[in-house]
PDB file of N, CA and C in Angstrom:
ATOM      1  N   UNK A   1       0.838  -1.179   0.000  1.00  0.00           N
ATOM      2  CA  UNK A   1       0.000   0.000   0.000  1.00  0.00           C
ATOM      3  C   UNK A   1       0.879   1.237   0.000  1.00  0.00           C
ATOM      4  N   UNK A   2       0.375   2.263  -0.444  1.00  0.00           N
ATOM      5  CA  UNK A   2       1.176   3.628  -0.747  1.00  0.00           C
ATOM      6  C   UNK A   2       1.107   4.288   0.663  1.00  0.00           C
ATOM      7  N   UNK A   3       2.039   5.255   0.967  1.00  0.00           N
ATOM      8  CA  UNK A   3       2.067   5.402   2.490  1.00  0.00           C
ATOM      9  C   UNK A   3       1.376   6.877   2.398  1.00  0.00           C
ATOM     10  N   UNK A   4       0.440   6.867   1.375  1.00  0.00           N
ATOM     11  CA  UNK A   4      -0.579   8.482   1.519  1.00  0.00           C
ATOM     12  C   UNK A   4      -1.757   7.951   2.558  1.00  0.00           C
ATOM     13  N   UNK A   5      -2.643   8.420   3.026  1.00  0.00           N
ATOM     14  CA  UNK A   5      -3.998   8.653   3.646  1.00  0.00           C
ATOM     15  C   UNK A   5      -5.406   7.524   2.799  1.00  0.00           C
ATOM     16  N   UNK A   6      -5.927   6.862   3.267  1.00  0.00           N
ATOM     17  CA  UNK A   6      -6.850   6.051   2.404  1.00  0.00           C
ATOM     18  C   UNK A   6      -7.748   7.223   1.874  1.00  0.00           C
ATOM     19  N   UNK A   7      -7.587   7.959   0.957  1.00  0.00           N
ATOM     20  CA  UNK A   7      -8.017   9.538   0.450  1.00  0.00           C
ATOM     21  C   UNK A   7      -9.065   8.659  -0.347  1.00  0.00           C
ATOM     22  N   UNK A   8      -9.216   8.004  -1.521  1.00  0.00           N
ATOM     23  CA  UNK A   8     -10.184   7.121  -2.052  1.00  0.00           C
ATOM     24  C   UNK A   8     -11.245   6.280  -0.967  1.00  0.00           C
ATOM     25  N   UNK A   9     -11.082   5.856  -0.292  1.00  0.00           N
ATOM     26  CA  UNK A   9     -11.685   5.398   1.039  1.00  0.00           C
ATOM     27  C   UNK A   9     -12.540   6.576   1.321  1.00  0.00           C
ATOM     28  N   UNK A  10     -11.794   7.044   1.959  1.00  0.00           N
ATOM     29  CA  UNK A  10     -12.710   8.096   2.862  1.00  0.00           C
ATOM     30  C   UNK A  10     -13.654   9.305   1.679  1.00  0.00           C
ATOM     31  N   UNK A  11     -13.138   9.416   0.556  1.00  0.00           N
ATOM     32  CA  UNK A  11     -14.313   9.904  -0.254  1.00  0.00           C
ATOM     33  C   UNK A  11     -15.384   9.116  -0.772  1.00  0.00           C
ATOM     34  N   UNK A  12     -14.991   7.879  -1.099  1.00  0.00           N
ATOM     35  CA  UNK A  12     -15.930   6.686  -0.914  1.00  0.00           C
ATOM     36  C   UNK A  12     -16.954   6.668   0.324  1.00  0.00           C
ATOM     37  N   UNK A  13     -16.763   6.814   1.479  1.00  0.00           N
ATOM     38  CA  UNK A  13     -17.504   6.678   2.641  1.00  0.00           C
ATOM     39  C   UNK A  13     -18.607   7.842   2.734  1.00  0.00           C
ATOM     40  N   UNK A  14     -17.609   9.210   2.344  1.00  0.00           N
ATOM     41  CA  UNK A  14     -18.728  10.720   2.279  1.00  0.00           C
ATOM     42  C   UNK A  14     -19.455  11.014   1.478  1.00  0.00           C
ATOM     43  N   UNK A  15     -19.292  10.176   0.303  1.00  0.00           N
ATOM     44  CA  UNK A  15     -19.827  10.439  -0.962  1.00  0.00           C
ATOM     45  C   UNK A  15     -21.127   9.445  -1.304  1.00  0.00           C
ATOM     46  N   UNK A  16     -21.001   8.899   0.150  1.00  0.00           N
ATOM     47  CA  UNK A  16     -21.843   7.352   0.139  1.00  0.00           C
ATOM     48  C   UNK A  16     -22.957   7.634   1.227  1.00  0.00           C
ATOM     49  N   UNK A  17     -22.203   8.772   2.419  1.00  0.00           N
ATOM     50  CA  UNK A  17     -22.706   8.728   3.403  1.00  0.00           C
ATOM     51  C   UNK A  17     -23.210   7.873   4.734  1.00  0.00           C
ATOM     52  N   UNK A  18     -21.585   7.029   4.152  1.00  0.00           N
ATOM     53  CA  UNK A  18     -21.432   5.900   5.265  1.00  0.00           C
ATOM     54  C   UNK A  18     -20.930   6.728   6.602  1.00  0.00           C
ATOM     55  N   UNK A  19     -20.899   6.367   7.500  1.00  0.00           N
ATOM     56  CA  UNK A  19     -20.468   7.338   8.666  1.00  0.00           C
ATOM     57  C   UNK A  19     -18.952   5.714   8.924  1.00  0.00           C
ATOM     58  N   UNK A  20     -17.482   6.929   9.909  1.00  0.00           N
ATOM     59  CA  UNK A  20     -17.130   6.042   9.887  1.00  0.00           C
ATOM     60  C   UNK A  20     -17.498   5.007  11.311  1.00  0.00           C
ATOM     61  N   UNK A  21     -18.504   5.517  12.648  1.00  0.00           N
ATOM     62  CA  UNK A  21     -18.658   4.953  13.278  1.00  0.00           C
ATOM     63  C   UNK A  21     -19.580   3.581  13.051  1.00  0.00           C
ATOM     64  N   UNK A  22     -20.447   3.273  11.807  1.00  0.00           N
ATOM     65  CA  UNK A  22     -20.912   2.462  11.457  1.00  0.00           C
ATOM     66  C   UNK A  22     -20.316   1.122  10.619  1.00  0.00           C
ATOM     67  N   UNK A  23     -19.675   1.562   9.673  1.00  0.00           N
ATOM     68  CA  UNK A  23     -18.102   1.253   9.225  1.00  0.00           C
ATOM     69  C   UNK A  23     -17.526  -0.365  10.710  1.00  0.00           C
ATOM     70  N   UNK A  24     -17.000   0.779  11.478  1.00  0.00           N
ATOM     71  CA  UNK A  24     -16.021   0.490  12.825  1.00  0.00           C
ATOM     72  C   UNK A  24     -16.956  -1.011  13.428  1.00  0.00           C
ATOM     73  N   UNK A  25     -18.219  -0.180  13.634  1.00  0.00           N
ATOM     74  CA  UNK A  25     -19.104  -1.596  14.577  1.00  0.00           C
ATOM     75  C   UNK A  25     -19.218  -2.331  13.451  1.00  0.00           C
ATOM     76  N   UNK A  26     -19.248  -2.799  12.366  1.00  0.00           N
ATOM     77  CA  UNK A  26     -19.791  -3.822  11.758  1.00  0.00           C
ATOM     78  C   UNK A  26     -18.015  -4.820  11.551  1.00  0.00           C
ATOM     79  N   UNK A  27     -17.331  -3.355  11.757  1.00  0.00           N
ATOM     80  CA  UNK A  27     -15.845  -4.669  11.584  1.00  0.00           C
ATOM     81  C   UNK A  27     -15.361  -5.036  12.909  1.00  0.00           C
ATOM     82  N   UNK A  28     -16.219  -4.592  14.179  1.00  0.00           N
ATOM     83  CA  UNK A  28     -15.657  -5.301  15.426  1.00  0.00           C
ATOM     84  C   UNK A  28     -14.909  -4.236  15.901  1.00  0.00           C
ATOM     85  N   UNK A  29     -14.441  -3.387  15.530  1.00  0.00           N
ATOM     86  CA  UNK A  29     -13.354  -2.265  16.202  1.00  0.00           C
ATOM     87  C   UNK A  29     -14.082  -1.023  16.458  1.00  0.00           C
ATOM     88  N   UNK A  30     -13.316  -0.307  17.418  1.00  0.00           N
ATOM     89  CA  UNK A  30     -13.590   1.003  17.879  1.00  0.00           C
ATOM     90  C   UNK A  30     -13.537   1.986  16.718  1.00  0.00           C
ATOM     91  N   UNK A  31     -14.262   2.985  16.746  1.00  0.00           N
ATOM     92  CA  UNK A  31     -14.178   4.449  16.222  1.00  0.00           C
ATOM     93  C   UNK A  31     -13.323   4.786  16.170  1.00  0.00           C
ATOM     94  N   UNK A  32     -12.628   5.207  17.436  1.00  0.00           N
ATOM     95  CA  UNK A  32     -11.257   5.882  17.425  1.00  0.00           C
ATOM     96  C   UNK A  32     -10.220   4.872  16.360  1.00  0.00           C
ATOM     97  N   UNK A  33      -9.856   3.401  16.168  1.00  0.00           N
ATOM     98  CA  UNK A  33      -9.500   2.178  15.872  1.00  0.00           C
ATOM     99  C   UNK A  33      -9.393   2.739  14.147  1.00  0.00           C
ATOM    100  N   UNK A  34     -10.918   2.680  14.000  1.00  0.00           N
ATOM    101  CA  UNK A  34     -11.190   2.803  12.398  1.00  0.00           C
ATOM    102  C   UNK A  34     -10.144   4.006  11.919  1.00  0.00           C
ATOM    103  N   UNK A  35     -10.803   4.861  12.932  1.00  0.00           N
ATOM    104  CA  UNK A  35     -10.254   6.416  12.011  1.00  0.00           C
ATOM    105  C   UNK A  35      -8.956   6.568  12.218  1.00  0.00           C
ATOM    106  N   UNK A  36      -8.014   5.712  12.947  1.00  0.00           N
ATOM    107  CA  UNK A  36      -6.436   5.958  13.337  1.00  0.00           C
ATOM    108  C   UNK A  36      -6.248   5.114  12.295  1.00  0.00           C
ATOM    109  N   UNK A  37      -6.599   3.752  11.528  1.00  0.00           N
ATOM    110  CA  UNK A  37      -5.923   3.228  10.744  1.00  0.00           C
ATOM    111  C   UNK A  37      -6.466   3.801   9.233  1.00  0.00           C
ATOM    112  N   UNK A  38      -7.928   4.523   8.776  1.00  0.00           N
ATOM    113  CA  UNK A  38      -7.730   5.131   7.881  1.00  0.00           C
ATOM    114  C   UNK A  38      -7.202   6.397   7.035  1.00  0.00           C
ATOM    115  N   UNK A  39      -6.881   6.762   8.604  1.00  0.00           N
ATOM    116  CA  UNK A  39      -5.947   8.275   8.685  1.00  0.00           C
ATOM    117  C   UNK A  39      -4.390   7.751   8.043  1.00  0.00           C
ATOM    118  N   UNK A  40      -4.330   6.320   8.441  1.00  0.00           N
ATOM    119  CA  UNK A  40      -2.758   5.646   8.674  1.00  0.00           C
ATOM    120  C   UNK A  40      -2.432   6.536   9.445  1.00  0.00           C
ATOM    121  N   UNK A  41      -2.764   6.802  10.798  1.00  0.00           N
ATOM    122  CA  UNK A  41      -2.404   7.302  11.948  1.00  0.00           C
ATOM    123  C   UNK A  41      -1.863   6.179  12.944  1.00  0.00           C
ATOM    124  N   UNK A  42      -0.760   6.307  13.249  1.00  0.00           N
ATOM    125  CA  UNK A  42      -0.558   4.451  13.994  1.00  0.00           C
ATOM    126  C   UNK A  42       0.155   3.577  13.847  1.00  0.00           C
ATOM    127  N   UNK A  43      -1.376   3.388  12.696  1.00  0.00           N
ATOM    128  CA  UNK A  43      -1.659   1.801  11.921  1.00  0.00           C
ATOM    129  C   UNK A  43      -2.203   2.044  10.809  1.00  0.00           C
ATOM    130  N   UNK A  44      -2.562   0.913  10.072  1.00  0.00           N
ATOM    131  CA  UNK A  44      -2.789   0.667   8.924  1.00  0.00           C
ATOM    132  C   UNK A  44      -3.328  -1.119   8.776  1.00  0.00           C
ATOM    133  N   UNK A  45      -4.688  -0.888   8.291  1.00  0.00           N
ATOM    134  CA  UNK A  45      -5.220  -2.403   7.979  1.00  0.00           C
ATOM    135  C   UNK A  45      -4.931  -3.204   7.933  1.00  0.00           C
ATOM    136  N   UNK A  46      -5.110  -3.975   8.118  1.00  0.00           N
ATOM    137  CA  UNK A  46      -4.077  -5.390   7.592  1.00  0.00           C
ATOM    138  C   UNK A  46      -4.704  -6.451   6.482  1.00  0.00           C
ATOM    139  N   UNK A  47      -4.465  -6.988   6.144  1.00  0.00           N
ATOM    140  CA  UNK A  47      -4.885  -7.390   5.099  1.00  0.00           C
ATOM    141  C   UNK A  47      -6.565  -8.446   5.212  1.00  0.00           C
ATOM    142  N   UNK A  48      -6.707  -8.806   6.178  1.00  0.00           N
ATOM    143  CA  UNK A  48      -7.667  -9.045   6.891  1.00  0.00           C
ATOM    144  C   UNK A  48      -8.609  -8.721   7.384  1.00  0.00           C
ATOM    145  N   UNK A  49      -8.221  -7.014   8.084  1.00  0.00           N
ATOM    146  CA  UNK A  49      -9.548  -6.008   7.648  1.00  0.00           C
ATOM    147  C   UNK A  49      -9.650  -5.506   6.539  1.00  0.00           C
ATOM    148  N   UNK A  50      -8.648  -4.961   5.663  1.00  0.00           N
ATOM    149  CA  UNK A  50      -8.705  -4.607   4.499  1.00  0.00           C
ATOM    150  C   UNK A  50      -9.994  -5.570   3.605  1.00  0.00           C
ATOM    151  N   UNK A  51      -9.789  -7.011   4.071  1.00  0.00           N
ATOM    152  CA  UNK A  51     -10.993  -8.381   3.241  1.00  0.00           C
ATOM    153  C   UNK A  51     -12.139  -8.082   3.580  1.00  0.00           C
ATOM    154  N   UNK A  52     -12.140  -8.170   5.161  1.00  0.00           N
ATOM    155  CA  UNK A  52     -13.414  -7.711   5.706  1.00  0.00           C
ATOM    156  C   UNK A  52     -14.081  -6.153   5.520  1.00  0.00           C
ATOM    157  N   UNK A  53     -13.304  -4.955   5.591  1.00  0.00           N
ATOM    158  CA  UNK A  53     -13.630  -4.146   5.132  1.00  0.00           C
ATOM    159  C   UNK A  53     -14.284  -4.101   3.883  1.00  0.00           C
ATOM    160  N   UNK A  54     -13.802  -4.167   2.838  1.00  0.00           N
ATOM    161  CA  UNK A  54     -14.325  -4.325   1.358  1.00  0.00           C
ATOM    162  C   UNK A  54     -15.591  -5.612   1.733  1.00  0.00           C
ATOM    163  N   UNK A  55     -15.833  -6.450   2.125  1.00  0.00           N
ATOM    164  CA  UNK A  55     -16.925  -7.436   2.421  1.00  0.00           C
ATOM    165  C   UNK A  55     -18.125  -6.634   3.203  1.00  0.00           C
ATOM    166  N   UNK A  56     -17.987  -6.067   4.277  1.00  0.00           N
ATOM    167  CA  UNK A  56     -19.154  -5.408   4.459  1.00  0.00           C
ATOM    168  C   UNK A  56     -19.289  -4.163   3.714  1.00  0.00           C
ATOM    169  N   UNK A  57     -18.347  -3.503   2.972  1.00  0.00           N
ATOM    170  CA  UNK A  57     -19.029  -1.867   1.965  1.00  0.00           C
ATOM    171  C   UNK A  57     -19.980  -2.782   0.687  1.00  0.00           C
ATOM    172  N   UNK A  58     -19.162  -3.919   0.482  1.00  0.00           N
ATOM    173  CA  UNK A  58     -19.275  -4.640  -0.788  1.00  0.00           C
ATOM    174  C   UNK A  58     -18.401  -4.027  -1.925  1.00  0.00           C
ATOM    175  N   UNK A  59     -17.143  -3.997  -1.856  1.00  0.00           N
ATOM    176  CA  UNK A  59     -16.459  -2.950  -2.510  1.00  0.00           C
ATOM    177  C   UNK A  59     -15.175  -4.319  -3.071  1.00  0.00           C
ATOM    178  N   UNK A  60     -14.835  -3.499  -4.224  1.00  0.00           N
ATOM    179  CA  UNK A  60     -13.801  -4.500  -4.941  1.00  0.00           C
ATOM    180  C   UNK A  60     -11.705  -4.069  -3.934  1.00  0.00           C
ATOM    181  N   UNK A  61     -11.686  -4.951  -3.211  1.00  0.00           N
ATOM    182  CA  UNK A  61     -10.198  -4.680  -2.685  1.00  0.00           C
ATOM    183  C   UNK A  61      -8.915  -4.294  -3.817  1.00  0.00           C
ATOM    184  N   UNK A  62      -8.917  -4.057  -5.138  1.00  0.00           N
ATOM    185  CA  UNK A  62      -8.424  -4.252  -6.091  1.00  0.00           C
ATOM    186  C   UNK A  62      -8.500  -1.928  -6.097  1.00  0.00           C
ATOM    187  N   UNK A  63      -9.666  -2.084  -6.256  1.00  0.00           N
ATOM    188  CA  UNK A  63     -10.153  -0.345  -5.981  1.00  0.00           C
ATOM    189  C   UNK A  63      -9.287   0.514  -5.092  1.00  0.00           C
ATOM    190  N   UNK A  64      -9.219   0.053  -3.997  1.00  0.00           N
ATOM    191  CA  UNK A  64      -9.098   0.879  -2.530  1.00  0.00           C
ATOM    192  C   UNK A  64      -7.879   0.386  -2.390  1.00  0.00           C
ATOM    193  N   UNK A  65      -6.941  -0.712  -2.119  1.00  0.00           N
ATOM    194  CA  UNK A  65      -5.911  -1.246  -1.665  1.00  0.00           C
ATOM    195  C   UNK A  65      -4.468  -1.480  -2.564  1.00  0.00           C
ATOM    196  N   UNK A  66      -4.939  -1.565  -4.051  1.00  0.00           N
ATOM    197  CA  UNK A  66      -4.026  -2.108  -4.445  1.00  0.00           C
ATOM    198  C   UNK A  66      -3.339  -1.353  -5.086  1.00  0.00           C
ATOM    199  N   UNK A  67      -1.955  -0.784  -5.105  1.00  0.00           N
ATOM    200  CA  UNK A  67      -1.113   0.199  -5.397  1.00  0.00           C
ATOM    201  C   UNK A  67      -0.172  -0.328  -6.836  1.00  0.00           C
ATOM    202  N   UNK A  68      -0.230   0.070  -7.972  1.00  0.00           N
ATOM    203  CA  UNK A  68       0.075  -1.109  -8.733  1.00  0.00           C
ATOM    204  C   UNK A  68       2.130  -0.336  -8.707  1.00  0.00           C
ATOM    205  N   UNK A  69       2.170   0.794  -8.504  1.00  0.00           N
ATOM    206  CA  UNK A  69       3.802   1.192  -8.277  1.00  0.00           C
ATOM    207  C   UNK A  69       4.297   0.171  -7.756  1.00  0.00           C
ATOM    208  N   UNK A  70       5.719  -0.034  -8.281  1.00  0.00           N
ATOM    209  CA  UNK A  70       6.435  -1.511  -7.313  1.00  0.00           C
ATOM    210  C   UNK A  70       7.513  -0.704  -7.420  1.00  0.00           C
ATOM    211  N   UNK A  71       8.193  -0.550  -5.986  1.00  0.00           N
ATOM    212  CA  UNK A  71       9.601   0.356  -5.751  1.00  0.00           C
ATOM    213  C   UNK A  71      10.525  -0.028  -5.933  1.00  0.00           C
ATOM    214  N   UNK A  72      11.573   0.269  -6.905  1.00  0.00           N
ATOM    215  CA  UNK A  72      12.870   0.077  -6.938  1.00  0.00           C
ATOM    216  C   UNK A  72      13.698  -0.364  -5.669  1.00  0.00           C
ATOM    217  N   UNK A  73      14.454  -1.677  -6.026  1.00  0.00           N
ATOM    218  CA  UNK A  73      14.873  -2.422  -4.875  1.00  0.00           C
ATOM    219  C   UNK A  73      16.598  -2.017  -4.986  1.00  0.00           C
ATOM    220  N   UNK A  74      17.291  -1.486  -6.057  1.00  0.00           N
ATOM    221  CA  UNK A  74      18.185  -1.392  -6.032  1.00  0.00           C
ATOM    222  C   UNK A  74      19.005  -2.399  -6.328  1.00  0.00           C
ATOM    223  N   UNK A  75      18.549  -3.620  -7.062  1.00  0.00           N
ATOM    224  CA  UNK A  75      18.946  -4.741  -7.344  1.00  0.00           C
ATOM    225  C   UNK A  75      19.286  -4.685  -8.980  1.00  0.00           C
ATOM    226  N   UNK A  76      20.467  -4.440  -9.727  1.00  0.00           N
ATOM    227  CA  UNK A  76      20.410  -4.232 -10.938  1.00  0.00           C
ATOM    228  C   UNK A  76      20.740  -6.018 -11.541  1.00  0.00           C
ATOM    229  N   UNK A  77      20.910  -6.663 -11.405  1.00  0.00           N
ATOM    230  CA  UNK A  77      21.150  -8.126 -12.129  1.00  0.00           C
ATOM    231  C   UNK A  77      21.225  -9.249 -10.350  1.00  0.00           C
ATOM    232  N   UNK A  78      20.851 -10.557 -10.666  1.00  0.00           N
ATOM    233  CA  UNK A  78      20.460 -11.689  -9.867  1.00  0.00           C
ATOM    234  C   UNK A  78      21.938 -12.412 -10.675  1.00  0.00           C
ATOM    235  N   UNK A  79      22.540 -12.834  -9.097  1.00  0.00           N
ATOM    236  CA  UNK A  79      24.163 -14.321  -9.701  1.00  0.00           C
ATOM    237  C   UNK A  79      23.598 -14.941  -9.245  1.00  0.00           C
ATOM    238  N   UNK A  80      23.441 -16.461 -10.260  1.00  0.00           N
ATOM    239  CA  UNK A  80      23.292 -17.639  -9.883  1.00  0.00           C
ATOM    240  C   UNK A  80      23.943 -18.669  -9.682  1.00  0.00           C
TER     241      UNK A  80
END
């Protein structure tokens, strides 16, 4: 995941008029919980709420999660 703000998320939620305390109770976690890991204040989802998340919006995890940038590792050739 990209280390910006779930900014797609959370316009998803306002634009939907999901609240995020409703969000929070249906995934088992606190308010404060939700909004520290969609802030990426903290924390950050794990891939497990990230499943469950997208399962109760009904939302494709592919949308919201998946960052297709892959960062340069600094690896210019593999010895075998």
């Amino acid at each position: 995941m990209n280390k910006q703000k779930h900014t797609k998320l959370r316009l998803y939620l306002e634009k939907n008029g999901i609240k995020h305390k409703d969000v929070a109770q249906a995934m088992g976690m606190t308010t404060n919980r939700f909004s520290q890991k969609i802030n990426r204040n903290k924390s950050d989802f794990t891939l497990q709420e990230a499943s469950l998340l997208c399962y109760v919006l009904d939302i494709n995890m592919n949308d919201f999660f998946y960052n297709p940038i892959v960062p340069k590792t600094g690896i210019n050739k593999i010895s075998i």
